[in-house]
PDB file of N, CA and C in Angstrom:
ATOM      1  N   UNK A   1     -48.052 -66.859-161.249  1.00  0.00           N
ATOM      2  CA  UNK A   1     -46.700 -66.978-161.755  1.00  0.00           C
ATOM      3  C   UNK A   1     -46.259 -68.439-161.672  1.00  0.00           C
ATOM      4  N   UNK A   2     -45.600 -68.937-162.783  1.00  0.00           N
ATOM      5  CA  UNK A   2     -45.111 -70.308-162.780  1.00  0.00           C
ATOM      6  C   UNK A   2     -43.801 -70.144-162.324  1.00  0.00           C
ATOM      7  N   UNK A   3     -43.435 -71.261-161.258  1.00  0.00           N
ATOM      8  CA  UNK A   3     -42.359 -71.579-160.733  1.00  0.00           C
ATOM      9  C   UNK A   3     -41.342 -73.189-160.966  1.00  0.00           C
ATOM     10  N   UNK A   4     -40.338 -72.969-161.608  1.00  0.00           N
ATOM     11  CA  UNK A   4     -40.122 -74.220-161.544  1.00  0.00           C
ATOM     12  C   UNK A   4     -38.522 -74.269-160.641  1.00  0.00           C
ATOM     13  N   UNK A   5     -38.794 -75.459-160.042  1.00  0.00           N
ATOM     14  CA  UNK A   5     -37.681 -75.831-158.743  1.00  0.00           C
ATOM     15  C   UNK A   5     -36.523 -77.262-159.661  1.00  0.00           C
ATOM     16  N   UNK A   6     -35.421 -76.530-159.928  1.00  0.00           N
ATOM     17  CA  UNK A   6     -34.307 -77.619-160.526  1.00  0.00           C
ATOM     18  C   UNK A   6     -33.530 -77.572-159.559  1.00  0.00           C
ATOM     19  N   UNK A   7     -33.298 -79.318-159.329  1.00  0.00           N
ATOM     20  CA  UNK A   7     -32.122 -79.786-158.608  1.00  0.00           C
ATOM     21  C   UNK A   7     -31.496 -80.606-159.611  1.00  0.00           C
ATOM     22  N   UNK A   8     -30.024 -80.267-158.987  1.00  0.00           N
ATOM     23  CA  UNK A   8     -29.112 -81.033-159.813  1.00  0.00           C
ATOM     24  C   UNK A   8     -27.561 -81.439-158.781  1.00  0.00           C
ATOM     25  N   UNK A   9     -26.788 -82.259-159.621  1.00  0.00           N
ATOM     26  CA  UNK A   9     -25.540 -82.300-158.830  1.00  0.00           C
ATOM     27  C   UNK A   9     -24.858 -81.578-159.506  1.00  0.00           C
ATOM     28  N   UNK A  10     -24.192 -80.732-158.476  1.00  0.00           N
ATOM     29  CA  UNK A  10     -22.752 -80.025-158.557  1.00  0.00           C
ATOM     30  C   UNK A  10     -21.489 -80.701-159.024  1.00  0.00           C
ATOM     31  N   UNK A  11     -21.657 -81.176-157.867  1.00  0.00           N
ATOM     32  CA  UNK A  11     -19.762 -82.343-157.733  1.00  0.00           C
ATOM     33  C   UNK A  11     -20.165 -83.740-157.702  1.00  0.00           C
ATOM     34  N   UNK A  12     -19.826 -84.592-158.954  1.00  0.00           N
ATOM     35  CA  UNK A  12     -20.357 -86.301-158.959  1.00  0.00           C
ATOM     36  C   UNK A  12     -19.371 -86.724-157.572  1.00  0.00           C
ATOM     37  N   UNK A  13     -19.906 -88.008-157.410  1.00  0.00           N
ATOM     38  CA  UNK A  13     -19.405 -88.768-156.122  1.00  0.00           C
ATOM     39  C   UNK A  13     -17.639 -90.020-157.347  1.00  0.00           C
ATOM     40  N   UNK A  14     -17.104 -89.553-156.306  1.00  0.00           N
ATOM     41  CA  UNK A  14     -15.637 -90.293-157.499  1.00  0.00           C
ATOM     42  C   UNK A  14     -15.658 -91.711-157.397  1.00  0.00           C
ATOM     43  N   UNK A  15     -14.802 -92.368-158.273  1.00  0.00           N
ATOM     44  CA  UNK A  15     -14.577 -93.795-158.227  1.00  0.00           C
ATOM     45  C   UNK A  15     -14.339 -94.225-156.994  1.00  0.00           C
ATOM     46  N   UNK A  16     -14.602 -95.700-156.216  1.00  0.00           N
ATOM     47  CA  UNK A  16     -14.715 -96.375-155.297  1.00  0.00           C
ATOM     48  C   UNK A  16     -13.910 -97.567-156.070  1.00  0.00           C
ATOM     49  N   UNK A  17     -13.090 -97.755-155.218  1.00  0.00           N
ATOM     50  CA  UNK A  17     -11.927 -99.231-155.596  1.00  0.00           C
ATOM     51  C   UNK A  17     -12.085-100.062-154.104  1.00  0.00           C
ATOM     52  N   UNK A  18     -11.915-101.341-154.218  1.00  0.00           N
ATOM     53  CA  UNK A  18     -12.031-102.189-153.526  1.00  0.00           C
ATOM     54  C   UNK A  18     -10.974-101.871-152.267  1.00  0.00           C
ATOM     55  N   UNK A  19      -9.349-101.491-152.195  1.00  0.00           N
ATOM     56  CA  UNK A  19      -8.540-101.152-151.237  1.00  0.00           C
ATOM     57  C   UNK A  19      -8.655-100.035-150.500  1.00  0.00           C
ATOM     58  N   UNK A  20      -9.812 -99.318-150.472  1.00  0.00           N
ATOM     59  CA  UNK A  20     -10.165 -97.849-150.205  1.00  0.00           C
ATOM     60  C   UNK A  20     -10.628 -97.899-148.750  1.00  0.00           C
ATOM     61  N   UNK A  21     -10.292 -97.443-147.502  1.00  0.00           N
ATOM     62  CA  UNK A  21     -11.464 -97.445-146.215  1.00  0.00           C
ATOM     63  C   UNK A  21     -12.412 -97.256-146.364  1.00  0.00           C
ATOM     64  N   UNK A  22     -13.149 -97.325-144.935  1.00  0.00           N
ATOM     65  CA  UNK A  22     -14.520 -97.004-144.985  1.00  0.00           C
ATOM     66  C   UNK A  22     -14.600 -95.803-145.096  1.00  0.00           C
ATOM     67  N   UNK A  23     -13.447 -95.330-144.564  1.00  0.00           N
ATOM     68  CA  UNK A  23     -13.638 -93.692-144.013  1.00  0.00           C
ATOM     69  C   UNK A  23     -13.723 -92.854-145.605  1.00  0.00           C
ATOM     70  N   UNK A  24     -12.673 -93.240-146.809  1.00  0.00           N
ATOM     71  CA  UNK A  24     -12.079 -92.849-147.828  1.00  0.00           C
ATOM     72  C   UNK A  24     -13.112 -92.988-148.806  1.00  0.00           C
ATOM     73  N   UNK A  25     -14.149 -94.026-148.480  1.00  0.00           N
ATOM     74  CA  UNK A  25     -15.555 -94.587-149.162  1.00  0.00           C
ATOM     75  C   UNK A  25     -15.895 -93.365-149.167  1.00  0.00           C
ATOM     76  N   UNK A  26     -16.327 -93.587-147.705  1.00  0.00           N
ATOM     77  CA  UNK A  26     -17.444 -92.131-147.536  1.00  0.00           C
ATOM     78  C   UNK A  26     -17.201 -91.100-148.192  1.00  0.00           C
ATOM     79  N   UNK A  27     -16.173 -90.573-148.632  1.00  0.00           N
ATOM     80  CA  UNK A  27     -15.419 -89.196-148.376  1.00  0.00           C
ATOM     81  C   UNK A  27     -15.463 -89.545-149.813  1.00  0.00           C
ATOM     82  N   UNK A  28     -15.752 -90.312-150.542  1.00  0.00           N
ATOM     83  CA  UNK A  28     -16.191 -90.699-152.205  1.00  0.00           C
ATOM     84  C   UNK A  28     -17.056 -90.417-152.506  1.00  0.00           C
ATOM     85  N   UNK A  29     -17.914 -91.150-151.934  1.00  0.00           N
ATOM     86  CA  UNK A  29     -19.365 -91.171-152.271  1.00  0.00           C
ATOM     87  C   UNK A  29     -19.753 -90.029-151.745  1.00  0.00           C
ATOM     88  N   UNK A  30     -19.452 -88.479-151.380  1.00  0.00           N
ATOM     89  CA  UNK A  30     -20.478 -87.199-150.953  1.00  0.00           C
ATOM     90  C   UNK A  30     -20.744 -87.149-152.599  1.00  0.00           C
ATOM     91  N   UNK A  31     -22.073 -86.218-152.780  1.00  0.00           N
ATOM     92  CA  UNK A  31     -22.936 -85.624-153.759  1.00  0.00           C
ATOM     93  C   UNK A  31     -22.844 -84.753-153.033  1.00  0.00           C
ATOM     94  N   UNK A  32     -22.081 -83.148-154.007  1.00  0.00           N
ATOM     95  CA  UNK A  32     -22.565 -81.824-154.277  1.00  0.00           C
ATOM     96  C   UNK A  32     -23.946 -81.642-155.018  1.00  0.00           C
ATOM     97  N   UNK A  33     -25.126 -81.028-154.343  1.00  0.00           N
ATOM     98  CA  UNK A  33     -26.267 -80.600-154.986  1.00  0.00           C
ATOM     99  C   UNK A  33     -26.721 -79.369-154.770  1.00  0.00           C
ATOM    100  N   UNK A  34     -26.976 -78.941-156.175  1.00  0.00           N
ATOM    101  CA  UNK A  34     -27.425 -77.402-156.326  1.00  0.00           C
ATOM    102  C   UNK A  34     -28.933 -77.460-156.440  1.00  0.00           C
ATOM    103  N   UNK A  35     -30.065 -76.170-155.776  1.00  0.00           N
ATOM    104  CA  UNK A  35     -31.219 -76.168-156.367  1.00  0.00           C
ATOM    105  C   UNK A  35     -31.308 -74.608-156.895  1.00  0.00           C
ATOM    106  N   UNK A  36     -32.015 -74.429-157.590  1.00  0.00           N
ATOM    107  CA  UNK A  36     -31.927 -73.738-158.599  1.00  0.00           C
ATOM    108  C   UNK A  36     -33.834 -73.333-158.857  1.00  0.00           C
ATOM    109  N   UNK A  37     -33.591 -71.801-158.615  1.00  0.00           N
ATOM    110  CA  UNK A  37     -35.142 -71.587-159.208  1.00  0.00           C
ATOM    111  C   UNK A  37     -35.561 -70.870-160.069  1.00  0.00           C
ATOM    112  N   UNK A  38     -36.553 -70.497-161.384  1.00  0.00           N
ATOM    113  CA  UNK A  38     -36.453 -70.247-162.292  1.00  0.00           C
ATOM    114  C   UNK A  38     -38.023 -69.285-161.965  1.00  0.00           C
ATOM    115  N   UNK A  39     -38.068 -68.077-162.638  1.00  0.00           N
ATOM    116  CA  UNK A  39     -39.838 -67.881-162.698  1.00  0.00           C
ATOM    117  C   UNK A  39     -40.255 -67.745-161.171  1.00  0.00           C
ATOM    118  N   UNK A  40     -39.352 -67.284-160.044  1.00  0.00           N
ATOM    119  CA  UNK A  40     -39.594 -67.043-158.707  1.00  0.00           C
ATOM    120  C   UNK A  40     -40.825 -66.531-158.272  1.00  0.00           C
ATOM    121  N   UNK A  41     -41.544 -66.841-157.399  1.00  0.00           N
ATOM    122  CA  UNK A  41     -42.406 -66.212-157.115  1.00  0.00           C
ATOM    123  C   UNK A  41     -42.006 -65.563-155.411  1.00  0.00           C
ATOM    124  N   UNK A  42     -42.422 -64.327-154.908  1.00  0.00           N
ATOM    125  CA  UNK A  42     -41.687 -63.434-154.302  1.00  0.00           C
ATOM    126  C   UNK A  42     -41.297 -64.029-152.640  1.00  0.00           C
ATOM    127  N   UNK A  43     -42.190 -64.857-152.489  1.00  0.00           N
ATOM    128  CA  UNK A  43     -42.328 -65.659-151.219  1.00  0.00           C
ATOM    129  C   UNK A  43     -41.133 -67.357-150.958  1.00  0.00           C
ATOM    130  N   UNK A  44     -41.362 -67.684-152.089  1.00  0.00           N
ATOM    131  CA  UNK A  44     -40.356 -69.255-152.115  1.00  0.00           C
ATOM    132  C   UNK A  44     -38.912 -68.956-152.826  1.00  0.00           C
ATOM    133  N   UNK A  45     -38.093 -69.671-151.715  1.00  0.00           N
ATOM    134  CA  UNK A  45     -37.060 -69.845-151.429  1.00  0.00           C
ATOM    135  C   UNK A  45     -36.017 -68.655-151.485  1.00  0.00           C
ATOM    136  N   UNK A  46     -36.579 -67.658-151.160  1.00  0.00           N
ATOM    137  CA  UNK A  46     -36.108 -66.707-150.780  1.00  0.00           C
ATOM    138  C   UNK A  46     -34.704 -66.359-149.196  1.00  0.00           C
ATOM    139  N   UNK A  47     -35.533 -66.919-148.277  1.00  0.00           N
ATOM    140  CA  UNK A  47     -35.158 -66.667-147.071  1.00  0.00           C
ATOM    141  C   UNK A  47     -33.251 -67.895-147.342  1.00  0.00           C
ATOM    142  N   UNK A  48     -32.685 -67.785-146.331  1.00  0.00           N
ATOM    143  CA  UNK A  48     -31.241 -68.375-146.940  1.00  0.00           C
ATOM    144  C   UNK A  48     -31.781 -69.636-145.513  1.00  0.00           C
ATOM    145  N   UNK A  49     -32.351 -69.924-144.992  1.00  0.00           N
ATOM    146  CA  UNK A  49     -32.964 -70.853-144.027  1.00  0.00           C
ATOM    147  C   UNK A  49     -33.629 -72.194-145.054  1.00  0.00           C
ATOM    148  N   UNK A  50     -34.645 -71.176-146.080  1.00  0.00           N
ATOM    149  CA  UNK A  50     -35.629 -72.700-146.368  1.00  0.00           C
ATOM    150  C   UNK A  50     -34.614 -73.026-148.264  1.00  0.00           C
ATOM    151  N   UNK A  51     -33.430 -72.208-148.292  1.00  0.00           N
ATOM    152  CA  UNK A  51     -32.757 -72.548-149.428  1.00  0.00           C
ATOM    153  C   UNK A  51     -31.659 -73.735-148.767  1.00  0.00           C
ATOM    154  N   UNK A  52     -31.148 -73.283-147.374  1.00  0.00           N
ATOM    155  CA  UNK A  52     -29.966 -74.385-147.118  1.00  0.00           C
ATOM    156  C   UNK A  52     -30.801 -75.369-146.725  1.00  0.00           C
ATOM    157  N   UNK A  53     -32.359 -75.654-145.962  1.00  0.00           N
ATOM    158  CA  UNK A  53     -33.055 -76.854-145.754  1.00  0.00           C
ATOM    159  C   UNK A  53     -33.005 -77.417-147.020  1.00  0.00           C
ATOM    160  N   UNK A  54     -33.411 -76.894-148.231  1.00  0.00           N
ATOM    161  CA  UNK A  54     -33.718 -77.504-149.796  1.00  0.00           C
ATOM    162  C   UNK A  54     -32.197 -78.386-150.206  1.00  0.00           C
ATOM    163  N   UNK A  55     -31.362 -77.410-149.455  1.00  0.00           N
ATOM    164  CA  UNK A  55     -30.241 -78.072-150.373  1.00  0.00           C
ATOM    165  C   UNK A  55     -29.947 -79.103-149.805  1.00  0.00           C
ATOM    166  N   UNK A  56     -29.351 -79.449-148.258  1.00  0.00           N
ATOM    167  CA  UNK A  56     -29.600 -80.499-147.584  1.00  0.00           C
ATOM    168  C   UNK A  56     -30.610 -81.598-147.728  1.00  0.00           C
ATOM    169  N   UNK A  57     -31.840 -81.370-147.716  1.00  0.00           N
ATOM    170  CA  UNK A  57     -32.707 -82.722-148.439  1.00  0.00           C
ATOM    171  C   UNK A  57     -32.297 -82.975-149.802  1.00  0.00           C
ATOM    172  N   UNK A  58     -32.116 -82.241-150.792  1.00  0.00           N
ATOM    173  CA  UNK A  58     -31.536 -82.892-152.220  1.00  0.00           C
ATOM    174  C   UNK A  58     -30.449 -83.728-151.985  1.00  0.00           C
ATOM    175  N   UNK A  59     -29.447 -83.113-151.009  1.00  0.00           N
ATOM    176  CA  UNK A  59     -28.221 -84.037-151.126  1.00  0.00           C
ATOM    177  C   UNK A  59     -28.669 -85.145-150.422  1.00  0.00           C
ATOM    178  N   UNK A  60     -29.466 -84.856-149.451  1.00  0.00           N
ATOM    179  CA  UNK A  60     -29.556 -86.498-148.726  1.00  0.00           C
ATOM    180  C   UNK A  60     -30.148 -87.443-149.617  1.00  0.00           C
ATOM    181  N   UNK A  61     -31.143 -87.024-150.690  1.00  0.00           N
ATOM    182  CA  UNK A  61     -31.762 -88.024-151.320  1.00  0.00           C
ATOM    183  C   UNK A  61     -30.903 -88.718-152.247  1.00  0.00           C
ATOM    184  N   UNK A  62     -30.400 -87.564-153.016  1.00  0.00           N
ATOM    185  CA  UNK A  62     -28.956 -88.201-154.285  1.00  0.00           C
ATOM    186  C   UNK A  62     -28.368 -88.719-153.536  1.00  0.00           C
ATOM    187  N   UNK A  63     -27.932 -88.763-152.437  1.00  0.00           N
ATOM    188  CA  UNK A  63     -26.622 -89.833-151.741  1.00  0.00           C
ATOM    189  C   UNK A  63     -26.929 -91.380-150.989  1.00  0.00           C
ATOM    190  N   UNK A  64     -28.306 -90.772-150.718  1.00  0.00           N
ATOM    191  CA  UNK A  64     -29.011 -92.078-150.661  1.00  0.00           C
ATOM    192  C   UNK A  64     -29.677 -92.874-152.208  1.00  0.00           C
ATOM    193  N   UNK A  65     -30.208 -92.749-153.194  1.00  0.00           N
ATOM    194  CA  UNK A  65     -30.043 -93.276-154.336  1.00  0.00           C
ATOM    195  C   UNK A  65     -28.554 -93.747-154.782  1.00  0.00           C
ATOM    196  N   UNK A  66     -27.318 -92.718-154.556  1.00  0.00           N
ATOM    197  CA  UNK A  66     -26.134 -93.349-155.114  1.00  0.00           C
ATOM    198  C   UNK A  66     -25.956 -94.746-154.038  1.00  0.00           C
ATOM    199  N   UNK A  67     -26.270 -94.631-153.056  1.00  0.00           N
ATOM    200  CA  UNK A  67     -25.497 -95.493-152.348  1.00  0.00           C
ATOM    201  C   UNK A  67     -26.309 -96.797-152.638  1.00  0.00           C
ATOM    202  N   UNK A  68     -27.567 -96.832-152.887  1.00  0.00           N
ATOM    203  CA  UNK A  68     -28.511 -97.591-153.372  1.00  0.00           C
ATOM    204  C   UNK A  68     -28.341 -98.716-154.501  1.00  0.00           C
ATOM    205  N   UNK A  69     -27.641 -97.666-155.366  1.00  0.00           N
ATOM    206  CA  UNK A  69     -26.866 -98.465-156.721  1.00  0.00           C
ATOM    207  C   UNK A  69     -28.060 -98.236-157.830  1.00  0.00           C
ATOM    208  N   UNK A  70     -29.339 -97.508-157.413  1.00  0.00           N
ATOM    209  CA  UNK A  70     -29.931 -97.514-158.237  1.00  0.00           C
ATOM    210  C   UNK A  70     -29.802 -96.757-159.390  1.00  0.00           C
ATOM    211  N   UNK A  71     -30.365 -96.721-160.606  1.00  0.00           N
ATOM    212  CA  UNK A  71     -29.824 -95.646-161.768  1.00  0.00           C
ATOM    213  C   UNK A  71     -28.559 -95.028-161.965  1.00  0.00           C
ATOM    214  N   UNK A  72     -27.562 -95.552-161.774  1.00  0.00           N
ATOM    215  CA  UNK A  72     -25.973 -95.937-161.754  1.00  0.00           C
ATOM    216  C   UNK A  72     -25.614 -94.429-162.862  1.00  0.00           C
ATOM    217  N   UNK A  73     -26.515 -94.605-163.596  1.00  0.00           N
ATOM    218  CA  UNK A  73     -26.450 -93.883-165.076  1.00  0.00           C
ATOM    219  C   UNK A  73     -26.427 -92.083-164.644  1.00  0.00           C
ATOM    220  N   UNK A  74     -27.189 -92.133-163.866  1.00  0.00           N
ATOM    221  CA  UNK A  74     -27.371 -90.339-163.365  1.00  0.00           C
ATOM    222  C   UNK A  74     -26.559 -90.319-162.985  1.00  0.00           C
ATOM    223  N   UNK A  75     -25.734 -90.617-162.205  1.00  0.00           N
ATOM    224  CA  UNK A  75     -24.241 -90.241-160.838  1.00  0.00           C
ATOM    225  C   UNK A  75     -22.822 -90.320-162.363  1.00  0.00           C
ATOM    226  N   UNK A  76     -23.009 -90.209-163.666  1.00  0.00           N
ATOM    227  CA  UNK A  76     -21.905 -90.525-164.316  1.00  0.00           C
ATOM    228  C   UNK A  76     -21.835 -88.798-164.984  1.00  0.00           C
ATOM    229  N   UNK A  77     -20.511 -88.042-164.627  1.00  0.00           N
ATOM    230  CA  UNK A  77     -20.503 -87.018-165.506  1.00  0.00           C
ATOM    231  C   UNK A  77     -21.015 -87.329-166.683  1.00  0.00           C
ATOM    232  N   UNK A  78     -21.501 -86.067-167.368  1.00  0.00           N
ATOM    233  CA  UNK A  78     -21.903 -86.132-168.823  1.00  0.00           C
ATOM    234  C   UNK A  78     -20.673 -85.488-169.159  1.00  0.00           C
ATOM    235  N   UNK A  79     -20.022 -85.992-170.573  1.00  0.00           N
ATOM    236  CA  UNK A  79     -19.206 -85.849-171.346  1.00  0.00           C
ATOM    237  C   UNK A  79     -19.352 -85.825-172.666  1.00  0.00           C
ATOM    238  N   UNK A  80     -19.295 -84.279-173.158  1.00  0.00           N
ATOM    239  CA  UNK A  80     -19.826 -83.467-174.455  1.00  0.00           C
ATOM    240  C   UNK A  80     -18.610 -83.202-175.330  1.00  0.00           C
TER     241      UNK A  80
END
């Protein structure tokens, strides 16, 4: 059985202005991330243990790329 594993963001991280705290930064910059599985196979990501580990590493990685500055372009809602 083919399985495919999509992550994505939920909630983009909002605008950051120069008069903002550190604290108010932070509290900007969180990434909501969803993972998402398609074509399940009966064993993966089943258990609600190795789904909240999955979701926690996605967000840590997107929040570490946003904070990075890299690919600026992914962290921008799409607007249809």
């Amino acid at each position: 059985m083919v399985t495919c594993l999509v992550a994505g963001i939920k909630k983009y991280p909002s605008k950051v202005i120069k008069k903002d705290s550190a604290k108010k930064t932070a509290k900007k910059s969180r990434v909501k991330a969803f993972v998402k599985l398609d074509a399940v196979a009966p064993d993966v990501l089943h258990s609600k243990d190795k789904k909240v580990a999955a979701l926690k590493e996605t967000k840590k990685r997107f929040e570490d790329r946003f904070k990075t500055g890299k690919n600026r372009w992914f962290f921008t809602k799409l607007r249809f």
